[in-house]
Protein backbone atom coordinates (compact mmCIF):
# COMPACT_ATOMS: atom_id res chain seq x y z
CA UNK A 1 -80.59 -65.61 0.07
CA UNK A 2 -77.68 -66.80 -1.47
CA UNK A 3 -78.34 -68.94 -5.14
CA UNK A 4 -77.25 -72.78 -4.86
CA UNK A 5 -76.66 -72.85 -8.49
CA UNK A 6 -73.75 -74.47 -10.37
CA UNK A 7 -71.54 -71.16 -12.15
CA UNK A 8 -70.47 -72.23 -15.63
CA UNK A 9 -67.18 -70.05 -15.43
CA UNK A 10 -65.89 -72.15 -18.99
CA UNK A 11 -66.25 -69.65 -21.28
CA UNK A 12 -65.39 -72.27 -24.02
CA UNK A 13 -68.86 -74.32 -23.07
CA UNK A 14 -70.89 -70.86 -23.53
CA UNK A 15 -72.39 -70.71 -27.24
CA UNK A 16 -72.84 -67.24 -27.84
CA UNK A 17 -76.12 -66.25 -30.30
CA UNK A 18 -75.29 -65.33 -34.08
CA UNK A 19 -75.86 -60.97 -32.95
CA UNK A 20 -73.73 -61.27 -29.80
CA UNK A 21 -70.44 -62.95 -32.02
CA UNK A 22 -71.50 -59.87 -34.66
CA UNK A 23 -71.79 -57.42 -31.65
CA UNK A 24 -68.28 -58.43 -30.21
CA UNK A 25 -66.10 -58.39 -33.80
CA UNK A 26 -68.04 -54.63 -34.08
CA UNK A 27 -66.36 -53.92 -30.91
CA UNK A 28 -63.08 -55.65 -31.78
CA UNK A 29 -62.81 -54.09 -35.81
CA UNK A 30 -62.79 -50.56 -33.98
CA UNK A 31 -59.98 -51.25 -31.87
CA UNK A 32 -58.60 -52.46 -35.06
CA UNK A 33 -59.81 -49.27 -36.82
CA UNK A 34 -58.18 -46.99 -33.88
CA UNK A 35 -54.60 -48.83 -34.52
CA UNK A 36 -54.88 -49.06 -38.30
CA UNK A 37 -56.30 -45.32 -38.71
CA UNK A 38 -52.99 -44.32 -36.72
CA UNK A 39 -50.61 -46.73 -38.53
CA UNK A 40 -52.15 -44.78 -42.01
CA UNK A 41 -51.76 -41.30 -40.90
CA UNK A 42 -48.18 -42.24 -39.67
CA UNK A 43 -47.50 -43.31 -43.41
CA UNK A 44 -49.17 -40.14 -44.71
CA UNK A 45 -47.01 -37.95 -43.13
CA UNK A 46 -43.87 -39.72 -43.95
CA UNK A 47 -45.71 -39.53 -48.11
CA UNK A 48 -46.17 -36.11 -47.42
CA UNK A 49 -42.29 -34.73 -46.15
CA UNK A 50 -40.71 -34.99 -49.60
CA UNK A 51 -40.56 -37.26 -52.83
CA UNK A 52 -38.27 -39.43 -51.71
CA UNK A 53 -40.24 -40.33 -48.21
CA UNK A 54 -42.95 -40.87 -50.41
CA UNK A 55 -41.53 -43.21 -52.87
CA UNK A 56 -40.16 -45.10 -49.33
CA UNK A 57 -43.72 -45.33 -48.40
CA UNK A 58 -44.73 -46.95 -51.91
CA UNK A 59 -42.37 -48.96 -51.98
CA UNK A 60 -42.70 -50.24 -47.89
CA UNK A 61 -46.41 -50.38 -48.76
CA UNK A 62 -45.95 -52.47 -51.55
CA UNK A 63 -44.80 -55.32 -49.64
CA UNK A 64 -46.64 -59.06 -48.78
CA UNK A 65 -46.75 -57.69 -45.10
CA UNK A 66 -48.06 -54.55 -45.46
CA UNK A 67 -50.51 -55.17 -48.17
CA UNK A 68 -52.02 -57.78 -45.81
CA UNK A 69 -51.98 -54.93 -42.88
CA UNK A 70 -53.70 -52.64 -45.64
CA UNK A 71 -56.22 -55.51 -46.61
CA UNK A 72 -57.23 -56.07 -42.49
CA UNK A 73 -57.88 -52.30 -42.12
CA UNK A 74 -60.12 -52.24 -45.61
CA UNK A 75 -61.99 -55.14 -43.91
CA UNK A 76 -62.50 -53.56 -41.02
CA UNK A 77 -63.81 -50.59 -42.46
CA UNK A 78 -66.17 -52.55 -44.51
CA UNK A 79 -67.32 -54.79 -41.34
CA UNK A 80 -67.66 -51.66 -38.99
CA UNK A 81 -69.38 -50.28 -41.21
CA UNK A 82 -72.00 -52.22 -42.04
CA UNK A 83 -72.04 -53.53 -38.55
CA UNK A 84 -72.50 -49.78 -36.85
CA UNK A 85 -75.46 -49.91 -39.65
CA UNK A 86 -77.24 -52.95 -38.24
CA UNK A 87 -76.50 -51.06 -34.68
CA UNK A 88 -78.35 -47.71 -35.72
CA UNK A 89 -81.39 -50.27 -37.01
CA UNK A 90 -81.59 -51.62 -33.79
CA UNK A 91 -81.58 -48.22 -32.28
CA UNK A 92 -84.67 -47.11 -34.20
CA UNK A 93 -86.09 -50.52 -33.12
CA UNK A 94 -85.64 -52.36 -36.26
CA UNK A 95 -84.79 -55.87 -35.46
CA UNK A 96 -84.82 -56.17 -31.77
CA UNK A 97 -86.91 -59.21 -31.85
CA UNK A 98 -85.35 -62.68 -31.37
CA UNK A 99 -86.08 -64.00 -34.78
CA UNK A 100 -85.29 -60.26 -35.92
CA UNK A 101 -82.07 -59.85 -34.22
CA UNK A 102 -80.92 -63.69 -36.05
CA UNK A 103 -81.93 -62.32 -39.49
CA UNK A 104 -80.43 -58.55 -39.11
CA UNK A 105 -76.79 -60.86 -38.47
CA UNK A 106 -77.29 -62.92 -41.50
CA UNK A 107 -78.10 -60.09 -43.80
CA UNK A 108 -74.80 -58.22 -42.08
CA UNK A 109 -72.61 -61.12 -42.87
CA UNK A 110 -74.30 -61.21 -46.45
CA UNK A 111 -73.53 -57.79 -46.92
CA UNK A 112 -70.12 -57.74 -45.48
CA UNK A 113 -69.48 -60.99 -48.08
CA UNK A 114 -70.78 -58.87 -51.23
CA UNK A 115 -69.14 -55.58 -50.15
CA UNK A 116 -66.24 -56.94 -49.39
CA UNK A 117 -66.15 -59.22 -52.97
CA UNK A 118 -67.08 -55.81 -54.82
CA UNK A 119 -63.70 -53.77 -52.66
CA UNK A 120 -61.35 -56.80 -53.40
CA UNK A 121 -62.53 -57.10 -56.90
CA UNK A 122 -62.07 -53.10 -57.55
CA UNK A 123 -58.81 -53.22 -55.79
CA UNK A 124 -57.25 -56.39 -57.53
């Protein structure tokens, strides 16, 4: 028996809960992590063939655009992190709850806010 039921198929109508837009940038920062791990290795072994690569590499790293590449890999790091965190919580059962899910996200983004403050402020 088929369903009569309208299909919303406008994905910008659809508001997604506070855990699933957390759940989907975990997802998306380890793509980012797979790239960015790759782009850093690639740098380390150009660093690592003499001292001239390696004073190349300081001074290509030391540029606006790479310093902002180097900044979205830090953050997501730090988001992954504390993201795959809130994951292994939910694993052991820790949150799973509606109301527990919403608060596990805020205290996520409140961590990811203070971690990433404390990183930018060591770094600067």
């Amino acid at each position: 028996m088929k369903d009569k039921r309208p299909v919303n198929l406008d994905i910008t109508t659809i508001k997604f809960p506070l855990a699933a837009i957390a759940s989907i940038l975990h997802r998306i920062s380890g793509i980012g992590l797979f790239f960015g791990v790759g782009i850093l290795l690639y740098f380390l072994q150009i660093s690592l063939r003499s001292e001239a690569e390696f004073d190349r590499v300081a001074v290509l790293l030391d540029g606006l655009l790479m310093t902002s590449l180097l900044g979205l890999i830090l953050l997501a790091v730090i988001y992954h992190l504390i993201a795959g965190i809130k994951h292994l919580l939910l694993d052991l059962g820790i949150g799973e709850s509606k109301q527990g899910a919403k608060t596990g996200t805020i205290i996520m983004w409140i961590m990811f806010v203070l971690v990433t403050g404390v990183a930018v402020g060591l770094l600067w």
